[in-house]
C-alpha atoms as a PDB file:
ATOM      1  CA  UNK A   1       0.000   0.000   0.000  1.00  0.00           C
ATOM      2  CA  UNK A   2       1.358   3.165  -0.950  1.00  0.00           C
ATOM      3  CA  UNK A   3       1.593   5.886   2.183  1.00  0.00           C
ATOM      4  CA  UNK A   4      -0.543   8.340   0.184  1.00  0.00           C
ATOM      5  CA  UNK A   5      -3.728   5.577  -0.028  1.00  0.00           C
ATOM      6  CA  UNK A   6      -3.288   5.424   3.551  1.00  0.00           C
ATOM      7  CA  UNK A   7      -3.146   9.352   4.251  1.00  0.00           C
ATOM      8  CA  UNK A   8      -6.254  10.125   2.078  1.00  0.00           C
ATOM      9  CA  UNK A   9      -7.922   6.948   3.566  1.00  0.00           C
ATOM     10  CA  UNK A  10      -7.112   8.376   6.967  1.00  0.00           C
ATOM     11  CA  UNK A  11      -8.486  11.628   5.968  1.00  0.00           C
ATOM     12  CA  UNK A  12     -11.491  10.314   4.956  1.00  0.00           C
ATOM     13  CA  UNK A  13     -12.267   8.160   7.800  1.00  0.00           C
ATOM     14  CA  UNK A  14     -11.384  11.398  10.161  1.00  0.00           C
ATOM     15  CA  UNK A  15     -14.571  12.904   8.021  1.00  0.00           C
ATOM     16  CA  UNK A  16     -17.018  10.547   8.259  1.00  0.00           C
ATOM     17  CA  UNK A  17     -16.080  10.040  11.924  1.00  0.00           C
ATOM     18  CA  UNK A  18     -16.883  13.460  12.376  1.00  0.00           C
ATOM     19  CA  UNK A  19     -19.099  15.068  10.491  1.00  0.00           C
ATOM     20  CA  UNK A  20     -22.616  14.118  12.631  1.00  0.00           C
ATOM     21  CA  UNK A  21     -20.593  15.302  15.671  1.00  0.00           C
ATOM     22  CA  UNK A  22     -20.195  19.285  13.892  1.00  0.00           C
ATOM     23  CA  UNK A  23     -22.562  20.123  17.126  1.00  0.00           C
ATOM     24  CA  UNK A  24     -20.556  18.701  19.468  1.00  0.00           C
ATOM     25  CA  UNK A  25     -17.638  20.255  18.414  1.00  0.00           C
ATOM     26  CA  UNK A  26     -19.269  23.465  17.905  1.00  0.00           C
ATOM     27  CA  UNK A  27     -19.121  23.506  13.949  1.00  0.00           C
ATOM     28  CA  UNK A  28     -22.711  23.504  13.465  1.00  0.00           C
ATOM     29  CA  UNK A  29     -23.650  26.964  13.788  1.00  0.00           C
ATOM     30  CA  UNK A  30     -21.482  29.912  13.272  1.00  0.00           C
ATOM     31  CA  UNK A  31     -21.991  33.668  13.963  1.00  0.00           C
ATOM     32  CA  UNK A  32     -20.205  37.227  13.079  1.00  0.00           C
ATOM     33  CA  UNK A  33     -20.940  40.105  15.329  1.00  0.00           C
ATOM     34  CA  UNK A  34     -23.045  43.408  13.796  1.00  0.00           C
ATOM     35  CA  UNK A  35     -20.668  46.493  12.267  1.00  0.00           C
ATOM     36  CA  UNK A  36     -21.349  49.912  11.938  1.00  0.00           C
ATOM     37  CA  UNK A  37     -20.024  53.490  12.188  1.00  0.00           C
ATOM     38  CA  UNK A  38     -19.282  55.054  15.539  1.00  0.00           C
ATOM     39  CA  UNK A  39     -22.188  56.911  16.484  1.00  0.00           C
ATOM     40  CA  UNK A  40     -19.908  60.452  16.589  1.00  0.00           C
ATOM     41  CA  UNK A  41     -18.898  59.432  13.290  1.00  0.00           C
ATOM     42  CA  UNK A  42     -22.544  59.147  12.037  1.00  0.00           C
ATOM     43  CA  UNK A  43     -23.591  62.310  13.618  1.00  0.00           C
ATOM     44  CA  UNK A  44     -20.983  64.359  12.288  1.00  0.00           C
ATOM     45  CA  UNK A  45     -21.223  63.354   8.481  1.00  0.00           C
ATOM     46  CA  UNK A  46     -25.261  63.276   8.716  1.00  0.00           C
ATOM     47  CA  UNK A  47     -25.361  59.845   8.489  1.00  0.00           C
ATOM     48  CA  UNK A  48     -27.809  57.463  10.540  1.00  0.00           C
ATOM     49  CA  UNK A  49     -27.964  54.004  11.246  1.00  0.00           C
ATOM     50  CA  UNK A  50     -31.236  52.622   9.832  1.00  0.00           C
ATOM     51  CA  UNK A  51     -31.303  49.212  10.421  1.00  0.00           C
ATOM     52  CA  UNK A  52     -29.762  45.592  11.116  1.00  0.00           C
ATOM     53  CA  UNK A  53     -30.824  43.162   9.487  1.00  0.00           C
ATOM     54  CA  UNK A  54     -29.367  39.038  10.005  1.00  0.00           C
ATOM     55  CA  UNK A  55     -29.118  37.029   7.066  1.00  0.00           C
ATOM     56  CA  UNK A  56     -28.645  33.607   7.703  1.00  0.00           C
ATOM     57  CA  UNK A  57     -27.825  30.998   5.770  1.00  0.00           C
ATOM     58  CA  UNK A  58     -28.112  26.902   6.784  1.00  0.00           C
ATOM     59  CA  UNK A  59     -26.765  24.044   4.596  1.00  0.00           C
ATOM     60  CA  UNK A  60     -27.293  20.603   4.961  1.00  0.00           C
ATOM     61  CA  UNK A  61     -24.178  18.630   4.694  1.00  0.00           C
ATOM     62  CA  UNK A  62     -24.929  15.412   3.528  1.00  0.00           C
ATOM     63  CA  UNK A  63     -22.797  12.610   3.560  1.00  0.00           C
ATOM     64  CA  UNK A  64     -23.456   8.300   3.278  1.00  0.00           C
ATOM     65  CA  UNK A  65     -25.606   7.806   6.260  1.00  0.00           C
ATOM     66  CA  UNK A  66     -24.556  10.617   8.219  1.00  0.00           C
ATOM     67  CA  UNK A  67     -26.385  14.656   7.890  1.00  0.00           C
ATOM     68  CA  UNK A  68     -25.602  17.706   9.681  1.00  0.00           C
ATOM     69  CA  UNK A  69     -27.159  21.378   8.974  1.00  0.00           C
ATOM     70  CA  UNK A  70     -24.845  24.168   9.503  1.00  0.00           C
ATOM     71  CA  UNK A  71     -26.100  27.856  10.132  1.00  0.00           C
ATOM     72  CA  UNK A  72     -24.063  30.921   9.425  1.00  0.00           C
ATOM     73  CA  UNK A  73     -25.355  33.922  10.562  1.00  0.00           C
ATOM     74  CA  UNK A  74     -24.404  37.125   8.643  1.00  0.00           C
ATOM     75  CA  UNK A  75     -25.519  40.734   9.915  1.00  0.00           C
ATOM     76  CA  UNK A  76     -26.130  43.861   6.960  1.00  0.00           C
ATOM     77  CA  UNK A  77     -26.282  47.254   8.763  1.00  0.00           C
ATOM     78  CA  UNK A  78     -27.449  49.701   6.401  1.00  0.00           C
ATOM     79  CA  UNK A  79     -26.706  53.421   7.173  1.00  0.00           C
ATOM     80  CA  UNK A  80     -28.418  56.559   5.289  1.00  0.00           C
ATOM     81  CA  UNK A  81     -28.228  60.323   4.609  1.00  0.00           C
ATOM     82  CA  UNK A  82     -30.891  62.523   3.527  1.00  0.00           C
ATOM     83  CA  UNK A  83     -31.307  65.969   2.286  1.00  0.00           C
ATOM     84  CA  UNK A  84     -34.180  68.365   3.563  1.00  0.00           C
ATOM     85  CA  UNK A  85     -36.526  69.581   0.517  1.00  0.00           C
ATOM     86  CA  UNK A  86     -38.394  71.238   3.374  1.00  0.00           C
ATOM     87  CA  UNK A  87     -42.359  71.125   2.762  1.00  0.00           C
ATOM     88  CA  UNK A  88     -41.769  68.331   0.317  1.00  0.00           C
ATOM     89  CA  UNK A  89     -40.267  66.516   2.752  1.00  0.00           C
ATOM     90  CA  UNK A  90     -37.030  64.721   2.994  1.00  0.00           C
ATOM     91  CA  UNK A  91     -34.957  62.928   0.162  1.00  0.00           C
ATOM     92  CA  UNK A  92     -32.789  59.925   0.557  1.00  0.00           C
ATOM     93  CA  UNK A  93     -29.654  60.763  -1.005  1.00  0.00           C
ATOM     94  CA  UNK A  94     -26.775  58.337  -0.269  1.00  0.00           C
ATOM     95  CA  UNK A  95     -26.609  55.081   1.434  1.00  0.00           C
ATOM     96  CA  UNK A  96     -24.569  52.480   2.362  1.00  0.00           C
ATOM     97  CA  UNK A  97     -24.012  49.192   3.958  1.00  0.00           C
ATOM     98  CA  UNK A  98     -21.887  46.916   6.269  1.00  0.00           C
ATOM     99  CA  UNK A  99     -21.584  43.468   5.847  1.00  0.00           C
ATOM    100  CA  UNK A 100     -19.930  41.337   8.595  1.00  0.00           C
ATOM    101  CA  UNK A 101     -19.579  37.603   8.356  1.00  0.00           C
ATOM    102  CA  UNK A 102     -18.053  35.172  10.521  1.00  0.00           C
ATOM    103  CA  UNK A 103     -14.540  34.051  10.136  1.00  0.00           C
ATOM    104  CA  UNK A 104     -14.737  30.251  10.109  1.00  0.00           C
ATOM    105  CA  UNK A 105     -12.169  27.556  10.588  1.00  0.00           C
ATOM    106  CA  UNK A 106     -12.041  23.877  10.633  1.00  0.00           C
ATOM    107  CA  UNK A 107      -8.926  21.926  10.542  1.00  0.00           C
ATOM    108  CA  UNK A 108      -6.517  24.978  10.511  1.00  0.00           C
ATOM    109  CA  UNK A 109      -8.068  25.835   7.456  1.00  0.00           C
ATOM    110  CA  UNK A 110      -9.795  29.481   6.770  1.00  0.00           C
ATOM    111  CA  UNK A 111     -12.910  29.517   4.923  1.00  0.00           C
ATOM    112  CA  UNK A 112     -13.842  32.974   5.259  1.00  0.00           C
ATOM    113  CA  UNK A 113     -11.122  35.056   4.830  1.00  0.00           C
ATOM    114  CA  UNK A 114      -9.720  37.736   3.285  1.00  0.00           C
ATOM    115  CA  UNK A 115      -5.764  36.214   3.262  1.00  0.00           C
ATOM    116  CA  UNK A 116      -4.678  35.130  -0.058  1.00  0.00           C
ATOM    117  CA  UNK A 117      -2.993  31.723  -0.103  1.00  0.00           C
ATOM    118  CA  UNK A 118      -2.496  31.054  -3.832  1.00  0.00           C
ATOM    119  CA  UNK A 119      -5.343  28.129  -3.593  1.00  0.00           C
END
């Protein structure tokens, strides 16, 4: 038997030994924290913070008798500025957003990342 049959078999038998235990290792779910702009930032550029909003995302992982669903939870903050028309009220005129995701690793391996690695 050649040593790299037995590396890949051993890698695949790590897998399917643990992929219905993601929970237990605390794989399973996955969560980033909600960004924005410092409220004395947003105040002094006339920008407010108008909402949060969570976008999650769960995939089942499916494998030969074995199934896990993993959540990833995202967060969008969405900041605006307006200008004053006065009796016709008030315009939206610029907007923008903040994404934040979760950084995830599993086996010393970055999935979410912003590093370059040449892969």
């Amino acid at each position: 038997m050649k040593r790299r049959d037995v590396l890949a078999g051993v890698g695949a038998t790590a897998l399917l030994g643990t992929a219905g235990c993601l929970g237990v290792a605390g794989l399973d779910e996955h969560e980033a924290t909600p960004a924005g702009v410092d409220p004395e930032v947003r105040s002094s550029t006339g920008y407010s913070q108008v909402g949060i909003e969570e976008l999650v995302i769960r995939e089942q992982v499916d494998l030969p008798g074995l199934s896990e669903e993993v959540v990833v939870r995202n967060y969008l903050t969405e900041h605006d500025k307006g200008i004053d028309l006065g009796p016709l009220g008030r315009l939206r005129a610029a907007v923008f957003t903040v994404l934040t995701s979760p950084q995830i690793s599993i086996a010393g391996r970055e999935l979410n990342s912003d590093s370059r690695d040449g892969d």
